[in-house]
Protein backbone atom coordinates (compact mmCIF):
# COMPACT_ATOMS: atom_id res chain seq x y z
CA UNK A 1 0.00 0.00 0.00
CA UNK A 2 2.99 2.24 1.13
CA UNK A 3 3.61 2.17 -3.24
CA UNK A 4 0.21 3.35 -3.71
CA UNK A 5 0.91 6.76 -2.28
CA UNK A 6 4.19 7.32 -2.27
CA UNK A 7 5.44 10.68 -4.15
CA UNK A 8 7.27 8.98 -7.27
CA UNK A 9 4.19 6.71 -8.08
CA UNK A 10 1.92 9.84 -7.44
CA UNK A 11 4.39 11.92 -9.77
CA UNK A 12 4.54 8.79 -12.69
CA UNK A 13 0.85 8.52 -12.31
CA UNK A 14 0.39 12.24 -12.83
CA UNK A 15 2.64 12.64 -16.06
CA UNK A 16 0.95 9.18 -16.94
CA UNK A 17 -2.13 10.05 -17.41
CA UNK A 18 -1.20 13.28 -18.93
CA UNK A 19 0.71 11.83 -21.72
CA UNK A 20 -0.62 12.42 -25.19
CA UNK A 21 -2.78 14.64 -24.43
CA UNK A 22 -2.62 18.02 -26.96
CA UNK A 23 -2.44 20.64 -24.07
CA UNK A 24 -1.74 20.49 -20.44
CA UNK A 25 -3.87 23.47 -19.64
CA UNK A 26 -6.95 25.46 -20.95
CA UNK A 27 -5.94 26.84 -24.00
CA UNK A 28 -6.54 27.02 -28.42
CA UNK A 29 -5.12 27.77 -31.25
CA UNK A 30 -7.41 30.86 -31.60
CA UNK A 31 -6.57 32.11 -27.77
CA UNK A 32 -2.87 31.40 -29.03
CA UNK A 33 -3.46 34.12 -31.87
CA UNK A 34 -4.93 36.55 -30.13
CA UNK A 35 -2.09 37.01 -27.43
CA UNK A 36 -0.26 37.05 -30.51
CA UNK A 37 -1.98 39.74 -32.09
CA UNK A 38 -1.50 42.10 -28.55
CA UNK A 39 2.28 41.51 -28.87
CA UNK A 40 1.97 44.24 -31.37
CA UNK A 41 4.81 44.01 -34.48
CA UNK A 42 7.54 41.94 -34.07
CA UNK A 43 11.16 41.59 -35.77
CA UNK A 44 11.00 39.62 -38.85
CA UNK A 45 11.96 36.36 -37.31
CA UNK A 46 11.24 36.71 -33.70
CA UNK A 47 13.34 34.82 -30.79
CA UNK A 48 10.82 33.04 -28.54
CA UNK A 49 10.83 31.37 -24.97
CA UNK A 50 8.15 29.20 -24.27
CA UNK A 51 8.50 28.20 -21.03
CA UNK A 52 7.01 25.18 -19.46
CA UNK A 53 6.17 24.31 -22.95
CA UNK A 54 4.19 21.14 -22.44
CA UNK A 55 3.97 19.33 -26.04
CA UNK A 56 4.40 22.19 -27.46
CA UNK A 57 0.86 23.37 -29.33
CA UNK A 58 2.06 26.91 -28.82
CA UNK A 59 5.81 26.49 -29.51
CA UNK A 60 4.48 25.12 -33.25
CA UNK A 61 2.14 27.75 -33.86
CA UNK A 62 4.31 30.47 -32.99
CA UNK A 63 6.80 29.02 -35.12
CA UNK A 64 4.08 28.06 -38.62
CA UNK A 65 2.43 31.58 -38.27
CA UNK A 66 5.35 33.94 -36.94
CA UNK A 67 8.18 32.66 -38.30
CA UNK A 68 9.18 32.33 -34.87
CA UNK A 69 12.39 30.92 -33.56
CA UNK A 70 11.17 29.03 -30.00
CA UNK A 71 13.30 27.56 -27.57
CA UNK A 72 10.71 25.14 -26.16
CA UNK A 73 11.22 24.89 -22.27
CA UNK A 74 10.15 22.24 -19.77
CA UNK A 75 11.70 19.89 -17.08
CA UNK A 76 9.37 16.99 -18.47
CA UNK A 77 11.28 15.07 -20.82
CA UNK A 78 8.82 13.10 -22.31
CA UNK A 79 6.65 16.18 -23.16
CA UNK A 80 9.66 17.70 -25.24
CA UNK A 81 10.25 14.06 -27.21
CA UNK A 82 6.30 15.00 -28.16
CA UNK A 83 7.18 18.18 -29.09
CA UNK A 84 9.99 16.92 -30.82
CA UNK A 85 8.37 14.16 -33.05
CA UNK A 86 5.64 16.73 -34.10
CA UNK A 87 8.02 19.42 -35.40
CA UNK A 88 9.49 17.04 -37.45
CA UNK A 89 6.26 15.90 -38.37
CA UNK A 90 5.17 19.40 -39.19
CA UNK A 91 9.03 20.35 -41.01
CA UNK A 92 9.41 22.47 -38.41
CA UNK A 93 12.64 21.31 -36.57
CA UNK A 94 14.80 24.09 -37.67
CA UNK A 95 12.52 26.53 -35.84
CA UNK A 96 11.64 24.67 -32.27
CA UNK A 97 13.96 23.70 -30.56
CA UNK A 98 12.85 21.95 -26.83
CA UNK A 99 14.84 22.27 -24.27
CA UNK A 100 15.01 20.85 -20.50
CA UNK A 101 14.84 23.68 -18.80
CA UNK A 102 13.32 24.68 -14.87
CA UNK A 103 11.29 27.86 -15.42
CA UNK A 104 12.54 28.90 -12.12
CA UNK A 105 16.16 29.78 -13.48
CA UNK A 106 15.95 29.29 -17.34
CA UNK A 107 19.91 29.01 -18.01
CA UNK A 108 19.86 31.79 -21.25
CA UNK A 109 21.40 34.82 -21.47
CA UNK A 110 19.56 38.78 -20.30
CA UNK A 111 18.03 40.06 -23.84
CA UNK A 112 17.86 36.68 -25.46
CA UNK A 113 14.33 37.21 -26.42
CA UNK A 114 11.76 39.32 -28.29
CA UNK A 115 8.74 37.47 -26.38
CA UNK A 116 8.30 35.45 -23.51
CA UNK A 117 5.60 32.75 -23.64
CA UNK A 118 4.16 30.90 -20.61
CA UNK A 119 0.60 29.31 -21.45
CA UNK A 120 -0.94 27.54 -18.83
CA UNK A 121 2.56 27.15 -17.22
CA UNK A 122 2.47 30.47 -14.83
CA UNK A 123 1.37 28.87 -11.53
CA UNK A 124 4.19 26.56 -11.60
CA UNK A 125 6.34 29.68 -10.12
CA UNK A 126 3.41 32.21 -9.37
CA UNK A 127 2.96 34.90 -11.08
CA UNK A 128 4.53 37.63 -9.03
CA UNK A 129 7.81 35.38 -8.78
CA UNK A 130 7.61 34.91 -12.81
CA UNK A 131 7.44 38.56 -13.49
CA UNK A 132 10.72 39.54 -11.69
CA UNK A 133 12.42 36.62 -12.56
CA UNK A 134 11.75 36.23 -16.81
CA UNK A 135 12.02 40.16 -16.83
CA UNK A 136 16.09 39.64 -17.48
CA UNK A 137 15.41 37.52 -20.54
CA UNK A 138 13.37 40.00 -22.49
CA UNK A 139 15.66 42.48 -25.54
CA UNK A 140 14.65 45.79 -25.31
CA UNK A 141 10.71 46.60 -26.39
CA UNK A 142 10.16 42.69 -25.80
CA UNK A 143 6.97 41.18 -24.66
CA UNK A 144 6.11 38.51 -21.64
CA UNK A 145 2.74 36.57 -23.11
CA UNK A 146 0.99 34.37 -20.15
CA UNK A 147 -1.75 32.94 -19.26
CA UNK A 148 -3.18 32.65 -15.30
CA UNK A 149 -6.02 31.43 -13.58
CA UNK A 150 -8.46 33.51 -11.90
CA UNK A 151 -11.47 34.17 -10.47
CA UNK A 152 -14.59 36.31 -13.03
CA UNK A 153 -16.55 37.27 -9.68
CA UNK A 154 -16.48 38.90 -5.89
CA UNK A 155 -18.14 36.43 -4.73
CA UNK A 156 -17.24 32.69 -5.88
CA UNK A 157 -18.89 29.79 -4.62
CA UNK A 158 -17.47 28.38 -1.20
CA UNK A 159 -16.55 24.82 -3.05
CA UNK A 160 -14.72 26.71 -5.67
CA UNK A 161 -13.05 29.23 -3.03
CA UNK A 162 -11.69 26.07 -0.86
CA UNK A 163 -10.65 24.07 -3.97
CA UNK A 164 -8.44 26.67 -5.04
CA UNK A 165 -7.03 28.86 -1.49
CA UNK A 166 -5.99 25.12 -1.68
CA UNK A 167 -4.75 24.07 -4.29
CA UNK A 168 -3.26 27.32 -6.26
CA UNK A 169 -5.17 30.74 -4.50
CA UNK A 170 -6.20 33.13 -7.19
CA UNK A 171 -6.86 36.48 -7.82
CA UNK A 172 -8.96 39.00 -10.44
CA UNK A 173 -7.55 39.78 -13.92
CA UNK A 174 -7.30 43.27 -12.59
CA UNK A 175 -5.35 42.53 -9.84
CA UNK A 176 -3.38 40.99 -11.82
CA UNK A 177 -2.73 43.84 -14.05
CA UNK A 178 -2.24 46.20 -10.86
CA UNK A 179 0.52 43.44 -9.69
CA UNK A 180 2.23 43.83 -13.52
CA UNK A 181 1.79 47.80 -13.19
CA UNK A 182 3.02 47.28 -9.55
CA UNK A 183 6.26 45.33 -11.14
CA UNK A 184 7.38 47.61 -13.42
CA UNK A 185 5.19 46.30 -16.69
CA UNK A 186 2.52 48.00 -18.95
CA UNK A 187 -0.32 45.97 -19.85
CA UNK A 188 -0.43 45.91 -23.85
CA UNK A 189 -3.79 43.64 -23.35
CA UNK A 190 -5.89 41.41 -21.28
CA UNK A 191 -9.04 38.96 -21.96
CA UNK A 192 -10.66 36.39 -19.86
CA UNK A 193 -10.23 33.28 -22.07
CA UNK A 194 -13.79 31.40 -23.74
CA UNK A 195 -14.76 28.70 -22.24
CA UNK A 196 -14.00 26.28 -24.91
CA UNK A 197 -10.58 26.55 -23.96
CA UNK A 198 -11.15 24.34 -21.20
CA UNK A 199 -13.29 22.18 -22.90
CA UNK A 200 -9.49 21.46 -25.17
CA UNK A 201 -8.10 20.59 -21.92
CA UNK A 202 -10.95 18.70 -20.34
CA UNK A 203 -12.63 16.46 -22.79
CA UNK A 204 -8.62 14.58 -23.51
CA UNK A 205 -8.27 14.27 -20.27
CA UNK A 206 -11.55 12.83 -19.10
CA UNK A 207 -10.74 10.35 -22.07
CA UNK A 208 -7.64 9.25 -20.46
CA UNK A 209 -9.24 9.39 -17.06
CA UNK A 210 -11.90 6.85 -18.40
CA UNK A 211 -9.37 4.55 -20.08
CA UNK A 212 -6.82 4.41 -17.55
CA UNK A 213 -5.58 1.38 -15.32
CA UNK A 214 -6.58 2.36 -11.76
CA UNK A 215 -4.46 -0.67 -10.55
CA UNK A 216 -0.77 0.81 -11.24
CA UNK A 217 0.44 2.36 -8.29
CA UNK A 218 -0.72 6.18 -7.81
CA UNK A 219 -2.93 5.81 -10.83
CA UNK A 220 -6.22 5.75 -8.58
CA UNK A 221 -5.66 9.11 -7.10
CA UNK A 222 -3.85 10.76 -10.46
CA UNK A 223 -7.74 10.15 -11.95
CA UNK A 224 -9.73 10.93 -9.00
CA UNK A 225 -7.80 14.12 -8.96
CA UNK A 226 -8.33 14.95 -12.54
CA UNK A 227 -12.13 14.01 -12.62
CA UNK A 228 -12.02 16.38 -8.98
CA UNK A 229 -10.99 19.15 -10.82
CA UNK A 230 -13.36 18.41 -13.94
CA UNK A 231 -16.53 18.11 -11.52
CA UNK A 232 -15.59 21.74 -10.25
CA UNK A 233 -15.11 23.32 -13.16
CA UNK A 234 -18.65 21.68 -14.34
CA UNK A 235 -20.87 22.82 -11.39
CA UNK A 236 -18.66 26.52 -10.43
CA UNK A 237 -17.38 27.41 -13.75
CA UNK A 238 -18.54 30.51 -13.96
CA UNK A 239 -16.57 31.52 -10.65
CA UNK A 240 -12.96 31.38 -12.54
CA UNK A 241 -11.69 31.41 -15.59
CA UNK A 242 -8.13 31.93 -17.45
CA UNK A 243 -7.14 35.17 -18.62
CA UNK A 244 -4.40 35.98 -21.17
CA UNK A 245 -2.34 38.90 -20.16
CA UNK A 246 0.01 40.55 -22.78
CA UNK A 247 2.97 42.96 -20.69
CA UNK A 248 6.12 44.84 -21.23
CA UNK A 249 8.29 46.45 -19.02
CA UNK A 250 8.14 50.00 -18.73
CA UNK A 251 10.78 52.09 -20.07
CA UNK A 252 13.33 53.12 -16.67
CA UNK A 253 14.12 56.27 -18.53
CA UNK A 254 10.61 57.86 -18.00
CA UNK A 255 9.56 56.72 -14.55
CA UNK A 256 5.77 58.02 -14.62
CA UNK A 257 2.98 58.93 -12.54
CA UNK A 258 -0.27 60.62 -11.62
CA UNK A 259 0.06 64.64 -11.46
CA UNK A 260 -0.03 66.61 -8.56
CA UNK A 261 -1.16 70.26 -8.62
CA UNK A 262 2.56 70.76 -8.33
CA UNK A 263 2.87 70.13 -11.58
CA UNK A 264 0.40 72.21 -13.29
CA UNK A 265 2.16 75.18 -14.51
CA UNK A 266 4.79 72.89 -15.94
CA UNK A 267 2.13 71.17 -17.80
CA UNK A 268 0.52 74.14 -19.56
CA UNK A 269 3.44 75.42 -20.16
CA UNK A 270 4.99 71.76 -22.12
CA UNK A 271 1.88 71.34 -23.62
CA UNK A 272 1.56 74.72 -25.15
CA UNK A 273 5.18 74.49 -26.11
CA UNK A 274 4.38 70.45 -27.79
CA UNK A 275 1.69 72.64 -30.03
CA UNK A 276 2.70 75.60 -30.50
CA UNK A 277 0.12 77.34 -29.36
CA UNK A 278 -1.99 77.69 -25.55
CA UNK A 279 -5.37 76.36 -27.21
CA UNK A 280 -4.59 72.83 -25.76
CA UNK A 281 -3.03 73.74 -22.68
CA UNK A 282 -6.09 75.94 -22.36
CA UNK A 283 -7.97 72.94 -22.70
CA UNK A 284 -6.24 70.79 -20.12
CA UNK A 285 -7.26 73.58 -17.68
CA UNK A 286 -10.81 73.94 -18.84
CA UNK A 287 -11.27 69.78 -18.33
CA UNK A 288 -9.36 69.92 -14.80
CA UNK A 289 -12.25 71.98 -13.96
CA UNK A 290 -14.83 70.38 -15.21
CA UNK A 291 -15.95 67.92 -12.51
CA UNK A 292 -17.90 65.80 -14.97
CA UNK A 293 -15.03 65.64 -17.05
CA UNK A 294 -12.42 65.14 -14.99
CA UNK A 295 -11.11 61.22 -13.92
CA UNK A 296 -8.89 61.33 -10.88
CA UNK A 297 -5.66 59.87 -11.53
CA UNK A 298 -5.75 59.63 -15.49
CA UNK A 299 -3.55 63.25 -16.20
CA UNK A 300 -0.36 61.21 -15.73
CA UNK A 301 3.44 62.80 -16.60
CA UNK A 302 6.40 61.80 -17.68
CA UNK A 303 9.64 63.05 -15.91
CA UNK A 304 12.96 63.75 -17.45
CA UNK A 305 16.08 62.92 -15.73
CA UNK A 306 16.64 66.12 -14.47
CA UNK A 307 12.88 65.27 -12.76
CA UNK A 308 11.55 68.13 -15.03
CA UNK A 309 7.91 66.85 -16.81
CA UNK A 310 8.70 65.54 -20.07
CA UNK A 311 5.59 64.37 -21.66
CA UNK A 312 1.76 64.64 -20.03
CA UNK A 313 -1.09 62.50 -21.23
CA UNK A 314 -4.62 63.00 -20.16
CA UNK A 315 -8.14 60.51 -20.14
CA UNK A 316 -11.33 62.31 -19.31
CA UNK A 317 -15.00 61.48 -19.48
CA UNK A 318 -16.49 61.22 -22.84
CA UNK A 319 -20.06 59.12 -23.60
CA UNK A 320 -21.03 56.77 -26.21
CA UNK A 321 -24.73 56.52 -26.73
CA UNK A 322 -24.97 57.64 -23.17
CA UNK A 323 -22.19 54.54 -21.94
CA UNK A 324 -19.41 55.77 -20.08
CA UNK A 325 -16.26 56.05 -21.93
CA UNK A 326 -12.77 58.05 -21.62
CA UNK A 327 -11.33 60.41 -24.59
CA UNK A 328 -7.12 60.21 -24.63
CA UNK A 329 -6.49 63.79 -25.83
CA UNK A 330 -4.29 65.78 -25.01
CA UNK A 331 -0.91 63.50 -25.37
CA UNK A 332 2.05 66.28 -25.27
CA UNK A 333 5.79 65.37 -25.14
CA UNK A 334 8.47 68.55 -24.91
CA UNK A 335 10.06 69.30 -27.98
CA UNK A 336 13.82 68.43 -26.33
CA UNK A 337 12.19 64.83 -25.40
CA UNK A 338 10.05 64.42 -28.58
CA UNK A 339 11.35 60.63 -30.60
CA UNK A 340 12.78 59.77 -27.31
CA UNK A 341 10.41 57.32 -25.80
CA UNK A 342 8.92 59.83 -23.52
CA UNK A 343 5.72 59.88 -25.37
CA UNK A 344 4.75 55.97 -25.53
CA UNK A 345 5.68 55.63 -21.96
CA UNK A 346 3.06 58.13 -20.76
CA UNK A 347 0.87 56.95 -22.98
CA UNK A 348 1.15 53.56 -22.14
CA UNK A 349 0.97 54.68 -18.19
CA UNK A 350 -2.30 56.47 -19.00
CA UNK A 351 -3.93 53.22 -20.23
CA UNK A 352 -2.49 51.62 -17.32
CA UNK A 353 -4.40 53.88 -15.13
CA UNK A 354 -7.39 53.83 -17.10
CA UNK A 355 -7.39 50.10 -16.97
CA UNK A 356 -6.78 49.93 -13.25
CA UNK A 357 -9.46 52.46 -12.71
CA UNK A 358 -12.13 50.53 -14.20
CA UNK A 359 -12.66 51.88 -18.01
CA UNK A 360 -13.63 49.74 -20.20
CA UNK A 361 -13.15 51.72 -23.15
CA UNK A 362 -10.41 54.38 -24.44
CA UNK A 363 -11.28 56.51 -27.91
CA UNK A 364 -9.03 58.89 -29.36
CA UNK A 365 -8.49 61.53 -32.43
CA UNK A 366 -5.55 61.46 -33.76
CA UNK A 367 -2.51 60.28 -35.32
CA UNK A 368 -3.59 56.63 -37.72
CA UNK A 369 0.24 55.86 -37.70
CA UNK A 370 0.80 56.10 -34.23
CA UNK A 371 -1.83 55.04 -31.80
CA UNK A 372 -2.02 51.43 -33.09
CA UNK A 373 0.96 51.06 -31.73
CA UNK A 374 -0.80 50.68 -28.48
CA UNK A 375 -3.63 48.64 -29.69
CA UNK A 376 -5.93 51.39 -31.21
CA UNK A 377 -8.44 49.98 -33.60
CA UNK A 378 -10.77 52.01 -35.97
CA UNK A 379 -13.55 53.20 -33.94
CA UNK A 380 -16.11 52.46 -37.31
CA UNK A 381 -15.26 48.76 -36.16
CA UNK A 382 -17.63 49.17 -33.33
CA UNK A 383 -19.96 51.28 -34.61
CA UNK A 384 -18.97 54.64 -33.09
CA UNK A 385 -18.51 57.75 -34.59
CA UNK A 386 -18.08 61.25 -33.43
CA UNK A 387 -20.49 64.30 -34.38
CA UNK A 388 -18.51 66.01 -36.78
CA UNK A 389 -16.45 64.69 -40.01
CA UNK A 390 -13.45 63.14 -39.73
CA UNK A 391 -11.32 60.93 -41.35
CA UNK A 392 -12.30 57.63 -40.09
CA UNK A 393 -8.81 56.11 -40.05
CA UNK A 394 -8.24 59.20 -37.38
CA UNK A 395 -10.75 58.32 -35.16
CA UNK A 396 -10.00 55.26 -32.89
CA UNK A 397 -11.02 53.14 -29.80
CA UNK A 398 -9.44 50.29 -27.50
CA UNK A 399 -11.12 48.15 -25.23
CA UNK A 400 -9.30 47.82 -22.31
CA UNK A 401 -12.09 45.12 -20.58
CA UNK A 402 -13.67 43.19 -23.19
CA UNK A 403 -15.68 41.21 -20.36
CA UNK A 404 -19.15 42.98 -21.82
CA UNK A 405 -20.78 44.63 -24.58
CA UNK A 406 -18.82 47.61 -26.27
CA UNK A 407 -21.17 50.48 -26.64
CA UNK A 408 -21.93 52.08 -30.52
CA UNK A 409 -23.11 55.58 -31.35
CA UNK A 410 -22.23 58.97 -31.22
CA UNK A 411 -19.02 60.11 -29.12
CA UNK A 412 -20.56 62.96 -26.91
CA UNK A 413 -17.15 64.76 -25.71
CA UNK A 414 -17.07 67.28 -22.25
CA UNK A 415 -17.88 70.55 -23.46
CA UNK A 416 -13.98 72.11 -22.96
CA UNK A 417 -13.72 70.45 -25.94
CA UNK A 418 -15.88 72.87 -28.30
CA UNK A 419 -17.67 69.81 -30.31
């Protein structure tokens, strides 16, 4: 009986049962392309780190669809022989290349990589822990792609709540975005995975569970674990979920934050000097008194070395239809610090804030070249528009939490603005 329980049979058991299957956590193909997607451009051949790679579904799609380079990590042999087999299967065994690596320490060089890919893998070291430690391996402007358990409500069935404070506790999607803020990252994008993606994980499994020989040692409690876990997820899904969560560190040259009244003059006086002329910084006072207008916390700055402001972004309260929304306008960097990065790091910390505060959605006027960059869309897409012409490439919208509905209509913008 002692065999029965003892770790190693548990541990063969486990990796047993989980043999063959196509993915060791929830997870698809199209979840796989839409973290993807949030990475934003990458170099023509990208170097990626999958880390506790599993078999490998993500390590081949990266490499079929972005020309990827992918060191394939994991300390489970047998799951990197799969891996192995199907690149070769697939011709791609030029451009994966598995590796047994621990996660905890992965033995490669600071800069080695232009994204950092850990599906289903996270828990393994906890997410706080994986954020300071796979920081090193990221080149400069390089992405960490994960995804994480967590709970989709306050209030989560007691089951659910004991299953997992035991097992792995979790926490919100937006607290984990305030933990990546909190580290020193900028969210690019979040989403709360569908819920077919653990119907990829779940149906294989309960397929092994069903055909599997209870009577090798540790086998028993590898399945009565796994159809545990299945059970829970069948009665209390709709306590917890995965979420994908796209980050990249934040540039150390232009530490931000929220403005004080401190910094006021210094802000007219950068943002008439970005424009040339005091009509915007005009405006930045007219919406800083406008109560109805004005979002505590979203007029964020940029400092320069010297600790001089450098670049000032501002989100206030527009509607859509009526719906809540937030306008990004004005962005204004100072013509010394202007191509210098200044600009997309208080933009980015803007979202950031906007995201952490609760907005949903983001539009902005401006620039078609340059706000995609941070995940801008065409606001047509959704079916808003503002009330006067312009070019509909220039007018543009990001969902920060896709959880619900986006609204559609006419933009109705504070009155400061004059439209």
């Amino acid at each position: 009986m002692s065999d029965l329980s003892s770790p190693s049979a548990s541990h063969d058991a486990f990796f047993a049962l989980h043999h063959g299957l196509p993915r060791q956590g929830p997870g698809s193909d199209a979840t796989t392309r839409r973290l993807l997607a949030l990475a934003g451009p990458l170099p023509a051949r990208p170097r990626v780190l999958d880390l506790g790679c599993g078999p490998g579904r993500s390590a081949l799609l990266l490499a079929a669809e972005a020309g990827a380079e992918v060191t394939a990590a994991d300390t489970h042999e047998p799951f990197l022989d799969e891996l192995r087999a199907a690149a070769a299967a697939r011709g791609l065994t030029g451009s994966v290349h598995p590796v047994r690596a621990d996660m905890a320490a992965p033995p490669f060089p600071d800069g080695s990589f232009d994204l950092v890919w850990a599906e289903s893998s996270v828990f393994v070291l906890g997410f706080d822990r994986a954020l300071a430690a796979w920081r090193r391996l990221l080149a400069p402007g390089g992405t960490l792609v994960l995804t994480e358990c967590v709970w989709t409500t306050g209030d989560p069935a007691p089951e659910a709540r004991a299953f997992w404070d035991t097992h792995y506790p979790l926490r919100t999607a937006a607290e984990l975005s305030a933990a990546a803020v909190g580290a020193g990252y900028h969210v690019l994008g979040s989403f709360t995975q569908p819920d077919g993606d653990w119907d990829e994980y779940y149906r294989p499994l309960a397929a092994h569970a069903d055909a599997a020989d209870t009577s090798v040692p540790g086998m028993a409690e590898a399945v009565a674990g796994a159809r545990a876990e299945i059970a829970l997820r069948r009665a209390h899904g709709g306590d917890y979920g995965y979420a994908g969560l796209v980050l990249r560190p934040a540039d150390p040259r232009w530490p931000t934050r929220a403005e004080r009244p401190a910094d006021h003059a210094a802000v007219r006086e950068l943002t008439a000097a970005a424009f040339g002329s005091p009509a915007e910084a005009e405006l930045v006072d007219a919406l800083r008194a406008d109560p109805d207008a004005w979002l505590p916390g979203l007029s964020v700055v940029a400092e320069a070395p010297d600790g001089t402001v450098a670049a000032h972004a501002l989100i206030t309260r527009c509607r859509v239809d009526g719906v809540p929304a937030a306008a990004l306008a004005p962005v204004s960097v100072a013509p010394a610090h202007q191509r210098s990065g200044a600009g997309l790091a208080v933009v980015r910390a803007a979202l950031d804030a906007a995201r952490l505060a609760g907005e949903r959605l983001v539009l902005v006027l401006g620039h078609p070249e340059y706000y995609p960059r941070f995940g801008f869309v065409r606001a047509s897409a959704y079916g808003i528009r503002p009330g006067f012409e312009v070019p509909d490439e220039a007018m543009m919208a990001l969902v920060l939490d896709g959880s619900g509905p986006v609204p559609s209509g006419r933009i109705a913008y504070p009155g400061a603005f004059g439209v």
